[in-house]
PDB file of N, CA and C in Angstrom:
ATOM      1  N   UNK A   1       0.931 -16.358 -40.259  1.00  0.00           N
ATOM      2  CA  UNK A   1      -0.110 -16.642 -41.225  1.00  0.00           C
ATOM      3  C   UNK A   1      -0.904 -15.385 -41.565  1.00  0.00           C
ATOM      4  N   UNK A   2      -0.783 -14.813 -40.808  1.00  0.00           N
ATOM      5  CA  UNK A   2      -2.119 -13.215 -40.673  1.00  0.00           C
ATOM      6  C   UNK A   2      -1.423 -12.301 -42.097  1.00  0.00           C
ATOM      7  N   UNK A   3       0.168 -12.411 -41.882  1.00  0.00           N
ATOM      8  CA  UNK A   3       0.966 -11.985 -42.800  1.00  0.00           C
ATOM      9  C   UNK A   3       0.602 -12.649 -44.590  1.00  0.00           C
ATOM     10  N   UNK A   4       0.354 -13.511 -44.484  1.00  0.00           N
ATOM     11  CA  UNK A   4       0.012 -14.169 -46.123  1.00  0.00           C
ATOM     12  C   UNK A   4      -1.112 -13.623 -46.223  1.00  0.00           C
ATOM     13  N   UNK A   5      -2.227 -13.437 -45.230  1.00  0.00           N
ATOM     14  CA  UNK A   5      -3.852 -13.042 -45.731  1.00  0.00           C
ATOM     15  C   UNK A   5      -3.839 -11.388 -45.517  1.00  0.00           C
ATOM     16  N   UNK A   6      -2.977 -10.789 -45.042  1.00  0.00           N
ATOM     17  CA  UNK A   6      -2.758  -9.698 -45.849  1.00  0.00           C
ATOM     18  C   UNK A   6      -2.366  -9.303 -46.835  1.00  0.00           C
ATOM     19  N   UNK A   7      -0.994 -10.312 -47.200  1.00  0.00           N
ATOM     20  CA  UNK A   7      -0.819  -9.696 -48.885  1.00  0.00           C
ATOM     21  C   UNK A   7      -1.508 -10.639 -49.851  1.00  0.00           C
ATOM     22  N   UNK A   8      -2.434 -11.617 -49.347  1.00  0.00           N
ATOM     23  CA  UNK A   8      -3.365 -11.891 -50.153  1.00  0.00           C
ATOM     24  C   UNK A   8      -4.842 -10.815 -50.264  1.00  0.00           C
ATOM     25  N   UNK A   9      -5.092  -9.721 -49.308  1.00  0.00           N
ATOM     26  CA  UNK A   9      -5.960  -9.129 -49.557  1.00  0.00           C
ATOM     27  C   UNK A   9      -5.696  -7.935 -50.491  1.00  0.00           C
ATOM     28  N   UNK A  10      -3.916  -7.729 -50.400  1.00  0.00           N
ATOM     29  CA  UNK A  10      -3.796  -6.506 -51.210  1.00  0.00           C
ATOM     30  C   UNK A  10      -3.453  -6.828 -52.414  1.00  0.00           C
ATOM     31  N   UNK A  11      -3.480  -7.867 -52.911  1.00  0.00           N
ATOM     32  CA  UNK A  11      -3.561  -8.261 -54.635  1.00  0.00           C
ATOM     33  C   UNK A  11      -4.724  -7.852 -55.188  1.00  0.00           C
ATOM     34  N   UNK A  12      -4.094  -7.095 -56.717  1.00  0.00           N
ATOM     35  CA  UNK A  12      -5.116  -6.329 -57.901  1.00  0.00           C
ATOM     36  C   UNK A  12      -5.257  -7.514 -58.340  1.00  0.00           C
ATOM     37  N   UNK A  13      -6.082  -7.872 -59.331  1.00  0.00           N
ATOM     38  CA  UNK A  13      -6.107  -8.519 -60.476  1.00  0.00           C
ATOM     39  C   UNK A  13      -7.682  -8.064 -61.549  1.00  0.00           C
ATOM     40  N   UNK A  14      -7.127  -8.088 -62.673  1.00  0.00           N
ATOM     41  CA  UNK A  14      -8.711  -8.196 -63.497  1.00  0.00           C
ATOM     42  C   UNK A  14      -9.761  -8.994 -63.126  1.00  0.00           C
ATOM     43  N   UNK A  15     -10.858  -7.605 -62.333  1.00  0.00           N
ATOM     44  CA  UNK A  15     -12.074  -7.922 -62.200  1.00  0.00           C
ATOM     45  C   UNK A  15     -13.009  -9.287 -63.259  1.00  0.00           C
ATOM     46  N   UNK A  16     -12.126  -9.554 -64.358  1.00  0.00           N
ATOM     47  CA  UNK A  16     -12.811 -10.603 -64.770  1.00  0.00           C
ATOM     48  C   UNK A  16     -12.264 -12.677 -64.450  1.00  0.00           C
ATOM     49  N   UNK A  17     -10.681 -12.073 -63.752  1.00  0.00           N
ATOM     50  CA  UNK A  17      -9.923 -13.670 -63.334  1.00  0.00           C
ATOM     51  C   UNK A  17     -10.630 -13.549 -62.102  1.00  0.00           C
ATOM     52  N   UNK A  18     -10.859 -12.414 -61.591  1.00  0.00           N
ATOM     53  CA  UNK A  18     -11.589 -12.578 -59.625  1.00  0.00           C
ATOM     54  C   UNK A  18     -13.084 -13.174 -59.724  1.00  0.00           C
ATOM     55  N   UNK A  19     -13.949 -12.360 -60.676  1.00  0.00           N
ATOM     56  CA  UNK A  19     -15.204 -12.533 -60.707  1.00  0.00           C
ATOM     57  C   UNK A  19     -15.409 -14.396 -61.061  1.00  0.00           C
ATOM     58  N   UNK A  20     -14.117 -15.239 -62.162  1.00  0.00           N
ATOM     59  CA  UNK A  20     -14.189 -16.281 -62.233  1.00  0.00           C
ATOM     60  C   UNK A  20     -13.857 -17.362 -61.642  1.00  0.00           C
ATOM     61  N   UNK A  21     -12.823 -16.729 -60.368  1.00  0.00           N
ATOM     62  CA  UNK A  21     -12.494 -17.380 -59.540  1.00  0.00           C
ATOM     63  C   UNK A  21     -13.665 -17.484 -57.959  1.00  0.00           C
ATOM     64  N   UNK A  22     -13.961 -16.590 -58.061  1.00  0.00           N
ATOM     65  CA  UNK A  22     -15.211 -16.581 -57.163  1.00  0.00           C
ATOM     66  C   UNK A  22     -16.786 -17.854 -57.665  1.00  0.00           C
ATOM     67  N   UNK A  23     -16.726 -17.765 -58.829  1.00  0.00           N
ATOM     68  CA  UNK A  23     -17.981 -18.684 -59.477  1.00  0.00           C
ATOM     69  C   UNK A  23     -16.850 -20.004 -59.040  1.00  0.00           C
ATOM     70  N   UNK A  24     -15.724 -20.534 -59.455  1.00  0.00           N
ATOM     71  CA  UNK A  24     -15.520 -22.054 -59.503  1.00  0.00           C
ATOM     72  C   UNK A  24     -15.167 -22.378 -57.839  1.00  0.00           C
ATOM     73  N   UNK A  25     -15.094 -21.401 -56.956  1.00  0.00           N
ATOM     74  CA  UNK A  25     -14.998 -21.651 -55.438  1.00  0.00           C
ATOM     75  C   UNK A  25     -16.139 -22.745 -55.096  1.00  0.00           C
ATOM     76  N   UNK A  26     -17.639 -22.197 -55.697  1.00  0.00           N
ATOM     77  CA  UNK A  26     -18.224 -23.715 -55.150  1.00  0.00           C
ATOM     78  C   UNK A  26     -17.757 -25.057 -55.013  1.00  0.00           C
ATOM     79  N   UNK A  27     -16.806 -25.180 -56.799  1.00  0.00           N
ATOM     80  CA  UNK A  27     -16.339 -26.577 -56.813  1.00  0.00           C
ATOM     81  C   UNK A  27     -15.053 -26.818 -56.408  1.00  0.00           C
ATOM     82  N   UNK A  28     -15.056 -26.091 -55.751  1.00  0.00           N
ATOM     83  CA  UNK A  28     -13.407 -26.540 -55.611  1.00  0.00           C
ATOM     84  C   UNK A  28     -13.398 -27.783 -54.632  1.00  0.00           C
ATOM     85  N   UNK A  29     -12.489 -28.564 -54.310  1.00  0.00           N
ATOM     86  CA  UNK A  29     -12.348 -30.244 -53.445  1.00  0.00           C
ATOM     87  C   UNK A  29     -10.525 -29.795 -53.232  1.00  0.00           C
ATOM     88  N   UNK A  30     -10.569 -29.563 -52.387  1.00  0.00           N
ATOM     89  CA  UNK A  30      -8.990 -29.345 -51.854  1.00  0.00           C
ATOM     90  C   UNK A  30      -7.837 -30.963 -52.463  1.00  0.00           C
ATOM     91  N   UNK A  31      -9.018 -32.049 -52.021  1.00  0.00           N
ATOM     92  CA  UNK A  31      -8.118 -33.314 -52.253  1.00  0.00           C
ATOM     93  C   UNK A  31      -7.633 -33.221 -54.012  1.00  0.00           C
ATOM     94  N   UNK A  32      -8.215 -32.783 -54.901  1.00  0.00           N
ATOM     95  CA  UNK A  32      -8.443 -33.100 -55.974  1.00  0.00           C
ATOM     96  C   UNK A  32      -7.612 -31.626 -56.174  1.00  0.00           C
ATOM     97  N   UNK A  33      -7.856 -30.913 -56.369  1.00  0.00           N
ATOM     98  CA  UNK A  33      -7.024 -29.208 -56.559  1.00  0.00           C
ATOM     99  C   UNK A  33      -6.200 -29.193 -56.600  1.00  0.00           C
ATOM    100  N   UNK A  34      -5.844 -29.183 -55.144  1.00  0.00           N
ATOM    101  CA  UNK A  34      -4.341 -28.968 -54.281  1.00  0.00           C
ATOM    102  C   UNK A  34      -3.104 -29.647 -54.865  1.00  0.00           C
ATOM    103  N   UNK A  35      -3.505 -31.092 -55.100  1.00  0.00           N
ATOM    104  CA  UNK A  35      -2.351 -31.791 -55.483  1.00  0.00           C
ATOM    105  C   UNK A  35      -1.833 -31.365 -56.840  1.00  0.00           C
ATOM    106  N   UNK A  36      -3.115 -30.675 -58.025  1.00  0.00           N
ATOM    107  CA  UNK A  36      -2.882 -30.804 -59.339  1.00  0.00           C
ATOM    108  C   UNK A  36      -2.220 -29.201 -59.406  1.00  0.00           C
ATOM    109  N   UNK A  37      -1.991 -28.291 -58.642  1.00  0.00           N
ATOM    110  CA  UNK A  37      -1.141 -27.243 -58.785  1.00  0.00           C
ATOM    111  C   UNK A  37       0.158 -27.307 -57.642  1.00  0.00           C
ATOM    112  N   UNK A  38      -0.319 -28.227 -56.793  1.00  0.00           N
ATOM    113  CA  UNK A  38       1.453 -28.101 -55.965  1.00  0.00           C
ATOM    114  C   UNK A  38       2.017 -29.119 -56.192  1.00  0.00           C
ATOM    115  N   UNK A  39       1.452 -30.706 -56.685  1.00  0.00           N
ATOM    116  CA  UNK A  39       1.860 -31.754 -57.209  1.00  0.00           C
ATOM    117  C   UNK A  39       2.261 -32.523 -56.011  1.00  0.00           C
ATOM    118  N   UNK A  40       2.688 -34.062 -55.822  1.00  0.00           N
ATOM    119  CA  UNK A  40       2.406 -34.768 -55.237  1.00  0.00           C
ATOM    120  C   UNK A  40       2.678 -34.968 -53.864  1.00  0.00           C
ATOM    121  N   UNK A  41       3.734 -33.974 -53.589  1.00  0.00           N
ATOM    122  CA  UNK A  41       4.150 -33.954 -51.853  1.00  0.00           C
ATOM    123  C   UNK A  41       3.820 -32.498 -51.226  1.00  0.00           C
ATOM    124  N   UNK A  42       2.353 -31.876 -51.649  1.00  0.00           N
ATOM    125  CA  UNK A  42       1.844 -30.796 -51.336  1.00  0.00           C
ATOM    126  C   UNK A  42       1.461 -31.131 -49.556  1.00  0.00           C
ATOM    127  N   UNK A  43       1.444 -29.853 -48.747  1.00  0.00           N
ATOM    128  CA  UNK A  43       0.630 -29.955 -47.583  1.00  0.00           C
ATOM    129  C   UNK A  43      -0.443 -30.022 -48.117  1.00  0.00           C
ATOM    130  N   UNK A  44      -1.155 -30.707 -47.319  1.00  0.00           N
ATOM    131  CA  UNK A  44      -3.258 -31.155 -47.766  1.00  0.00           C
ATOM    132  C   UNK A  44      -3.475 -29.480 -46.719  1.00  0.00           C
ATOM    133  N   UNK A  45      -3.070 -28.694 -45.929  1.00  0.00           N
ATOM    134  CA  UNK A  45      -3.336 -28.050 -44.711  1.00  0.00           C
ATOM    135  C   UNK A  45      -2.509 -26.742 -44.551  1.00  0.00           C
ATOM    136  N   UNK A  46      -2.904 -25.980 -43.755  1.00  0.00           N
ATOM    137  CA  UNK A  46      -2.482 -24.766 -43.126  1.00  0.00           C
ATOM    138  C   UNK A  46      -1.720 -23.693 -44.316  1.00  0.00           C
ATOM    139  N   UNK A  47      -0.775 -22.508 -43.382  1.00  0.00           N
ATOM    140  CA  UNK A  47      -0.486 -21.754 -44.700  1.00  0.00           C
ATOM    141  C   UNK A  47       0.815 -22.426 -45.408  1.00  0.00           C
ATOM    142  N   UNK A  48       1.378 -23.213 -45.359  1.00  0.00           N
ATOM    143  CA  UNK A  48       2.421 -23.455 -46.340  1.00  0.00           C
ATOM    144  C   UNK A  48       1.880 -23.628 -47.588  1.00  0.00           C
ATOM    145  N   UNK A  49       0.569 -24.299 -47.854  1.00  0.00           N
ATOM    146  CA  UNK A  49      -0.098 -24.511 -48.921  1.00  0.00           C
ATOM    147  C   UNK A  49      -0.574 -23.416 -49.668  1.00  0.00           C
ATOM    148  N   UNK A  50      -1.022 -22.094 -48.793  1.00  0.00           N
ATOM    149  CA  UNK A  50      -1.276 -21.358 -49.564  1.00  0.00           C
ATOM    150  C   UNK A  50      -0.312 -19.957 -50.190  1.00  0.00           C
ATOM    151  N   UNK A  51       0.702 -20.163 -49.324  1.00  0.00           N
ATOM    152  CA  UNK A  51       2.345 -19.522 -49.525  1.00  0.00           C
ATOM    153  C   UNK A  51       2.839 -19.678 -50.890  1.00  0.00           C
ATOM    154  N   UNK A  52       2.401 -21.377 -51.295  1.00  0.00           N
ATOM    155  CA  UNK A  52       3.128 -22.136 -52.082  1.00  0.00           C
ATOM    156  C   UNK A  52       2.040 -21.207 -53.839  1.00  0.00           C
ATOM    157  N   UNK A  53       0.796 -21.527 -53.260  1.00  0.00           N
ATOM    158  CA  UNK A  53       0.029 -21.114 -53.981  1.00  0.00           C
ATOM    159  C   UNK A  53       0.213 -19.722 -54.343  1.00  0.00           C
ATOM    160  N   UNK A  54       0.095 -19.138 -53.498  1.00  0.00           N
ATOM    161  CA  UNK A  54       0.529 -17.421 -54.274  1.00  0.00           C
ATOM    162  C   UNK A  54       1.927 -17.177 -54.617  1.00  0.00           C
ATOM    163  N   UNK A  55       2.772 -18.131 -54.247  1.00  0.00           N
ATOM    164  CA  UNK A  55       4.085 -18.112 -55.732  1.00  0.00           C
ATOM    165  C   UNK A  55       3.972 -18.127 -56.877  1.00  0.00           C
ATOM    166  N   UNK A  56       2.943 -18.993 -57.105  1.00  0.00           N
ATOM    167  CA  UNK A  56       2.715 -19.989 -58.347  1.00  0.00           C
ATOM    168  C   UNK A  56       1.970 -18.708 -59.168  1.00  0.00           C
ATOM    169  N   UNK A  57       0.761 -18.074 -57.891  1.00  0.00           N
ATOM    170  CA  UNK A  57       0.071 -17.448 -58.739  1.00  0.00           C
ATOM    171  C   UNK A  57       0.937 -15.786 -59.237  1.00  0.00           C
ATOM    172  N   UNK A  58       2.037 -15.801 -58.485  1.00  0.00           N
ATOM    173  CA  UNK A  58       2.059 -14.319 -58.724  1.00  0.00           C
ATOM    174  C   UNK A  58       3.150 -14.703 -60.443  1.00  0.00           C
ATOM    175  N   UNK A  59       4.003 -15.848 -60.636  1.00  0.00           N
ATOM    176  CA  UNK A  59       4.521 -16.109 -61.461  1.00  0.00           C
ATOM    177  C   UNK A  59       3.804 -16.198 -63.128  1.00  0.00           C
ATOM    178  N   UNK A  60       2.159 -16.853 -62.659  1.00  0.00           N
ATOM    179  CA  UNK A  60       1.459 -16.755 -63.477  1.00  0.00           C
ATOM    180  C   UNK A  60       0.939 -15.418 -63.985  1.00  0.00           C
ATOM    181  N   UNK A  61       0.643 -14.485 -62.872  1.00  0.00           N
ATOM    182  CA  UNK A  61       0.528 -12.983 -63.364  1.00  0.00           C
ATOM    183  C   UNK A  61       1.522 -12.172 -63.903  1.00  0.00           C
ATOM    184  N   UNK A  62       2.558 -12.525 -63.929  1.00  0.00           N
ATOM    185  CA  UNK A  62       3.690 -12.217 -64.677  1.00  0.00           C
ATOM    186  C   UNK A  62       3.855 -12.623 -65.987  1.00  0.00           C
ATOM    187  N   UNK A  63       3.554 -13.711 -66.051  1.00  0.00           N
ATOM    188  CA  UNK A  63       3.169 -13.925 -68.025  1.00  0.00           C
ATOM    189  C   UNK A  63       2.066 -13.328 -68.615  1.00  0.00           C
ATOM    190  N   UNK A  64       1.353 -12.825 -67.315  1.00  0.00           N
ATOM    191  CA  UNK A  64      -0.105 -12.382 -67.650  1.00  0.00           C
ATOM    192  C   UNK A  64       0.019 -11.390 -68.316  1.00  0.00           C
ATOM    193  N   UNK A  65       1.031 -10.400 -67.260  1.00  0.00           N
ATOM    194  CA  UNK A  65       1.198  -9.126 -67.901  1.00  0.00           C
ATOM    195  C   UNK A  65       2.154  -8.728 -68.962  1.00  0.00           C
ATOM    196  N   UNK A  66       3.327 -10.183 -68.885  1.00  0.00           N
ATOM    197  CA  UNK A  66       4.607 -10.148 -69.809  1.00  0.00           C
ATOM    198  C   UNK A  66       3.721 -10.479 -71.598  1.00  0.00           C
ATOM    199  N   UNK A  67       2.510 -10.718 -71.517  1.00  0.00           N
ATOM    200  CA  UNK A  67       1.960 -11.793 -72.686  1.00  0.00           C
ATOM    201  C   UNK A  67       2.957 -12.934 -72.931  1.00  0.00           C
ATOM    202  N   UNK A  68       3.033 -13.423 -72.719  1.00  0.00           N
ATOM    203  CA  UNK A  68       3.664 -14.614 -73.175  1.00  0.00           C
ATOM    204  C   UNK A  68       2.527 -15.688 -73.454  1.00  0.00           C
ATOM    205  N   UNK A  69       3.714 -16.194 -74.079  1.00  0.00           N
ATOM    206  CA  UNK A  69       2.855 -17.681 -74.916  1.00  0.00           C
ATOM    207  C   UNK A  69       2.751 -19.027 -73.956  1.00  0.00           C
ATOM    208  N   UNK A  70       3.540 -18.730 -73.193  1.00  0.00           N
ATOM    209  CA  UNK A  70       2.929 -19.903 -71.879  1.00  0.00           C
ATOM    210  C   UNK A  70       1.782 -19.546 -70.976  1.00  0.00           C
ATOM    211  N   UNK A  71       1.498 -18.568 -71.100  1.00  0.00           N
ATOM    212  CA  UNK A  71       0.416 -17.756 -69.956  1.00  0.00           C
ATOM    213  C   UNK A  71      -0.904 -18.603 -70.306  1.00  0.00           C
ATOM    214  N   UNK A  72      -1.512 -19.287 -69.307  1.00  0.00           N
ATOM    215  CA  UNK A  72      -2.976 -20.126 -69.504  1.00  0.00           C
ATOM    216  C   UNK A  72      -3.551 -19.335 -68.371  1.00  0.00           C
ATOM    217  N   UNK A  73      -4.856 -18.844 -69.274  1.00  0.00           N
ATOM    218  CA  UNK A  73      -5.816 -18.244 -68.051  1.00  0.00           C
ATOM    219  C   UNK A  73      -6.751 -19.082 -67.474  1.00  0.00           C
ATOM    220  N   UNK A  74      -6.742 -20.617 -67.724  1.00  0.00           N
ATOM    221  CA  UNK A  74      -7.690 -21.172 -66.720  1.00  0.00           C
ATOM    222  C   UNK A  74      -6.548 -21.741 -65.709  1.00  0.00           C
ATOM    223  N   UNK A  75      -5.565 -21.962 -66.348  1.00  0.00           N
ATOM    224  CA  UNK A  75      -4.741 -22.359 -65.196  1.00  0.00           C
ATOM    225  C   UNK A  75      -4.727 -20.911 -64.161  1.00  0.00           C
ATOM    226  N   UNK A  76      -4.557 -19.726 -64.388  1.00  0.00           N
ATOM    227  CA  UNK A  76      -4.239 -18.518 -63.329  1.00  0.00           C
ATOM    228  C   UNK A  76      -5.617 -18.316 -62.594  1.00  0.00           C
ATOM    229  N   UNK A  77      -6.982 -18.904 -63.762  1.00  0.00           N
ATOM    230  CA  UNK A  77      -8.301 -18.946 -62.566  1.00  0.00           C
ATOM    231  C   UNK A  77      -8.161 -19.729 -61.564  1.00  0.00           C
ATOM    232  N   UNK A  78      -7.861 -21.467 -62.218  1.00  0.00           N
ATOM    233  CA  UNK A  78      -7.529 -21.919 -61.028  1.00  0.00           C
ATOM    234  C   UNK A  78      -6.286 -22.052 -59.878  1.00  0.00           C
ATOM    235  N   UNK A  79      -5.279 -21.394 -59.904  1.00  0.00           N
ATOM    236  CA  UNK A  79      -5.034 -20.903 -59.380  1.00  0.00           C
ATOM    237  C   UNK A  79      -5.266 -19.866 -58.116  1.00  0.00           C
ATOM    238  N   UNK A  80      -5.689 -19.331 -58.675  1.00  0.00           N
ATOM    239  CA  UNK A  80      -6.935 -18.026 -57.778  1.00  0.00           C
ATOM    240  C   UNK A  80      -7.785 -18.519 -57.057  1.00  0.00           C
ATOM    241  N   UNK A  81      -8.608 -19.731 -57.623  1.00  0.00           N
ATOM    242  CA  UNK A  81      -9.986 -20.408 -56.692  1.00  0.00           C
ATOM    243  C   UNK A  81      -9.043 -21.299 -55.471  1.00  0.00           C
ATOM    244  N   UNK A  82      -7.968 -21.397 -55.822  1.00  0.00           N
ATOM    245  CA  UNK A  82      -6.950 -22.503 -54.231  1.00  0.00           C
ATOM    246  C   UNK A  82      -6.786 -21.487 -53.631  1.00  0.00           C
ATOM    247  N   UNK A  83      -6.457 -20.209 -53.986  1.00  0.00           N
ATOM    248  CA  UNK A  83      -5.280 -19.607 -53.003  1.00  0.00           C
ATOM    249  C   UNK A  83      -6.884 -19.023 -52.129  1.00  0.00           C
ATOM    250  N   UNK A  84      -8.130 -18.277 -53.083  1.00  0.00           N
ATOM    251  CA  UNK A  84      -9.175 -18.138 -51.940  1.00  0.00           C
ATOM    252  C   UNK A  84      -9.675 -19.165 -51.344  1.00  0.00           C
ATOM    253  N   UNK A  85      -9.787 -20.433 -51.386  1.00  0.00           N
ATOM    254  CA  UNK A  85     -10.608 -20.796 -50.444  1.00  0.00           C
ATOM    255  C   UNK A  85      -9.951 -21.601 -49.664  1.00  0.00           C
ATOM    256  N   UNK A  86      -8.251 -21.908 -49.748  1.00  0.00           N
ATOM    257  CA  UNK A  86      -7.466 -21.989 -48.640  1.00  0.00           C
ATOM    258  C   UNK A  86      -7.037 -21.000 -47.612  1.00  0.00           C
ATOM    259  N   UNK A  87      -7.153 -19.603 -47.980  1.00  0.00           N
ATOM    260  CA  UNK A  87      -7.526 -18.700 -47.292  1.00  0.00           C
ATOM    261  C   UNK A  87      -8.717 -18.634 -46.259  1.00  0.00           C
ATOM    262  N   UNK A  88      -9.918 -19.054 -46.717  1.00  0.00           N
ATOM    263  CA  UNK A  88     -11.201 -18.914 -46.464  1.00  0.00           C
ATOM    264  C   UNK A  88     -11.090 -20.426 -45.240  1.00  0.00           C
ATOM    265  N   UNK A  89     -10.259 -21.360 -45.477  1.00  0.00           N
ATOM    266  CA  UNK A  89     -10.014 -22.712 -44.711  1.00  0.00           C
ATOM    267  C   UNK A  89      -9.396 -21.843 -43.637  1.00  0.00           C
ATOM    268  N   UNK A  90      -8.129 -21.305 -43.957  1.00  0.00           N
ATOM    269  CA  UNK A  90      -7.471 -20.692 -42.742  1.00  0.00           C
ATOM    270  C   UNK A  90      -8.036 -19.949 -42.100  1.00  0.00           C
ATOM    271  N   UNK A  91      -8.939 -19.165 -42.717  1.00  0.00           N
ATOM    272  CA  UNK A  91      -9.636 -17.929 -41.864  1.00  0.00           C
ATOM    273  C   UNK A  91     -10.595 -18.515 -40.874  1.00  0.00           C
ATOM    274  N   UNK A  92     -11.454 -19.238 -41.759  1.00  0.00           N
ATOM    275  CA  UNK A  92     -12.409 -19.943 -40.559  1.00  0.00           C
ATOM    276  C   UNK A  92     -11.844 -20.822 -39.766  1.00  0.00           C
ATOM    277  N   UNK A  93     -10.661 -21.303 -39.774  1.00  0.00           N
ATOM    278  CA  UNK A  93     -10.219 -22.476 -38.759  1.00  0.00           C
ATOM    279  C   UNK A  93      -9.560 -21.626 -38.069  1.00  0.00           C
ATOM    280  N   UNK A  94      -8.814 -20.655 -37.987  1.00  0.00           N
ATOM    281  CA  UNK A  94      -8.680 -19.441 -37.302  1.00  0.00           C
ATOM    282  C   UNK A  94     -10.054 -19.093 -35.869  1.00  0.00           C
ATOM    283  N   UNK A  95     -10.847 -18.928 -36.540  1.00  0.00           N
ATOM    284  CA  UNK A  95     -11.939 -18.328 -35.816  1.00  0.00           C
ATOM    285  C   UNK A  95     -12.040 -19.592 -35.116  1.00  0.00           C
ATOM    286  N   UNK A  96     -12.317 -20.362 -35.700  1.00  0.00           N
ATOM    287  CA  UNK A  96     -13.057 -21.993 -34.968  1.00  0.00           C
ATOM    288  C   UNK A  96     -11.731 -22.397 -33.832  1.00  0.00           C
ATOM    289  N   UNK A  97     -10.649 -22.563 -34.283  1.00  0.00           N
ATOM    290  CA  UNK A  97      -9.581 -22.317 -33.443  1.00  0.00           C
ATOM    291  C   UNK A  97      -9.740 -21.441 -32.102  1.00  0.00           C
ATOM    292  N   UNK A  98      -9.911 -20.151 -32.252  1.00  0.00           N
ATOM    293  CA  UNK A  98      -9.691 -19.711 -31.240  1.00  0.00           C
ATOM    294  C   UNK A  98     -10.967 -20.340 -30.009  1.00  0.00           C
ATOM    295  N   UNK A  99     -11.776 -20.542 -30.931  1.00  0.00           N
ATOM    296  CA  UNK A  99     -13.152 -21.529 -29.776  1.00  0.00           C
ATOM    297  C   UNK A  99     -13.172 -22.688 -29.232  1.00  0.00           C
ATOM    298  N   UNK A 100     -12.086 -23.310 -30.055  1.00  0.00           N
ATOM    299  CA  UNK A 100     -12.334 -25.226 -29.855  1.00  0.00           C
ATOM    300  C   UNK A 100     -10.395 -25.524 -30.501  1.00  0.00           C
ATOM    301  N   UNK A 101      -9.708 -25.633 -29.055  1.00  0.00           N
ATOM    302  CA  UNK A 101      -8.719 -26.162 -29.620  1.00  0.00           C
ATOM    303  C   UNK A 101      -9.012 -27.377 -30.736  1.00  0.00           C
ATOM    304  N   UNK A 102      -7.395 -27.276 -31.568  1.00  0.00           N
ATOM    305  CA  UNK A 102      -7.614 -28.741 -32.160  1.00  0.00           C
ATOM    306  C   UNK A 102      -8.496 -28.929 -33.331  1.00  0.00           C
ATOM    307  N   UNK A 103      -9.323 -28.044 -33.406  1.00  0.00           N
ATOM    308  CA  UNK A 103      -9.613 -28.005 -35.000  1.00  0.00           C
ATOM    309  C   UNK A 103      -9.018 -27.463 -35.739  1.00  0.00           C
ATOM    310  N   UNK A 104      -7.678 -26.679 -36.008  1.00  0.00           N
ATOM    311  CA  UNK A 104      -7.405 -26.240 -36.969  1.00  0.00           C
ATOM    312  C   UNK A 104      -6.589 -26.632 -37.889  1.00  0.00           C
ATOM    313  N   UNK A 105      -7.311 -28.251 -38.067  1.00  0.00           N
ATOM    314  CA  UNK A 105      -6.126 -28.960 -38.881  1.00  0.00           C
ATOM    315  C   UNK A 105      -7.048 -29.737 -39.717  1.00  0.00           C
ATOM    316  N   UNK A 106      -8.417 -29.441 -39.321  1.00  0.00           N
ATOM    317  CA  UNK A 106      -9.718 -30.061 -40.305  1.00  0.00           C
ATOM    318  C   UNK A 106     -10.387 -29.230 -41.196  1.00  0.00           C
ATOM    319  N   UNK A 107     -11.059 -29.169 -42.131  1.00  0.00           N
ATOM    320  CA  UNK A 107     -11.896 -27.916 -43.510  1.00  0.00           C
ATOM    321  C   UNK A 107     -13.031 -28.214 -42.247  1.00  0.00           C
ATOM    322  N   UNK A 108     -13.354 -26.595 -42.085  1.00  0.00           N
ATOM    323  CA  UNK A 108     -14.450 -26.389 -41.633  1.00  0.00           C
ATOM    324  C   UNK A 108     -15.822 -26.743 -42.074  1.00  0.00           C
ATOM    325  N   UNK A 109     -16.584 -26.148 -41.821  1.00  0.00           N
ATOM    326  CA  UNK A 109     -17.997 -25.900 -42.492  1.00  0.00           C
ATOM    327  C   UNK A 109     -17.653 -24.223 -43.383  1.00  0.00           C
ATOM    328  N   UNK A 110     -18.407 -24.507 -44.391  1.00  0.00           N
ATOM    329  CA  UNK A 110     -18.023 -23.158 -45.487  1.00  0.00           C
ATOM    330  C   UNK A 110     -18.608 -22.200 -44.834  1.00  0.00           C
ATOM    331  N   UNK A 111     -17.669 -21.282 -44.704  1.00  0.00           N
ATOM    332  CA  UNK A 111     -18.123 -19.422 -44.857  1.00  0.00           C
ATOM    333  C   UNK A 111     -17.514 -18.694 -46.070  1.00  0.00           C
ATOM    334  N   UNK A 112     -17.860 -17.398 -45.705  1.00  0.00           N
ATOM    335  CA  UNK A 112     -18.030 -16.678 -46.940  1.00  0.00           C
ATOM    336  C   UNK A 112     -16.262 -16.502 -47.998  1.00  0.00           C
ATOM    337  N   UNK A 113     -16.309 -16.130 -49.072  1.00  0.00           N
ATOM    338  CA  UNK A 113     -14.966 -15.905 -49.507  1.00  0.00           C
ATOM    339  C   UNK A 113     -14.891 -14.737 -49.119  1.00  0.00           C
ATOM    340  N   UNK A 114     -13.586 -14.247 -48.381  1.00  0.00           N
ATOM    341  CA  UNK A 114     -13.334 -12.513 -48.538  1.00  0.00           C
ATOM    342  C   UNK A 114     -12.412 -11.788 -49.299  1.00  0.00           C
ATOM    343  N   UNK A 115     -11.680 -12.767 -49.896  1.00  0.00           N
ATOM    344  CA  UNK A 115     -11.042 -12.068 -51.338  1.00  0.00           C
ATOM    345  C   UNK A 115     -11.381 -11.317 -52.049  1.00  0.00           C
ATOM    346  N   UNK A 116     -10.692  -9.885 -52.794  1.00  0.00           N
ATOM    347  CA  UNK A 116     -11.952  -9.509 -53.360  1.00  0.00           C
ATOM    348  C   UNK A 116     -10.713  -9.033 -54.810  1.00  0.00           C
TER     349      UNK A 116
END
């Protein structure tokens, strides 16, 4: 897993899809999200979900940069707001993990995003 949140830290993207993906992190609801970009037999949990997610998203940055006429930039924001704050799930259940077996299969209490 340590392996996905590294090459999730070394992704570029325009300072203006990050800066918007950082504002809709408040709202994000994993139940409600998750399903509407991995569709109906998504993990609700851990990194397969967010593996799945930075496929999706790096495919979307590829029309980004190809211009194409399928390329939707709220779909690649949201995009961006799953893959950080399933990150931000893993990271803190990580930490909380190493303190308290057995939680790392529940959404914590929120900490910070470190995506940048």
């Amino acid at each position: 897993m340590t392996d996905m949140l590294i090459l999730l830290d070394a992704i570029k993207r325009p300072r203006l899809l990050i800066n918007a993906a950082r504002i809709g992190l408040a709202d994000y609801r994993r139940e409600t999200h998750l399903p509407r970009h991995l569709g109906g037999d998504c993990p609700m949990h851990g990194p397969e979900a967010l593996r799945r997610l930075m496929v999706l998203e790096q495919e979307m940055n590829e029309r980004r940069r190809a211009r194409t006429a399928d390329y939707s930039a709220a779909r690649h924001v949201g995009l961006l707001i799953a893959m950080m704050a399933e990150a931000r799930f893993l990271r803190c259940n990580d930490r909380a993990g190493a303190a308290e077996p057995g939680r790392g299969t529940q959404a914590p209490a929120p900490c910070p995003a470190t995506v940048s």
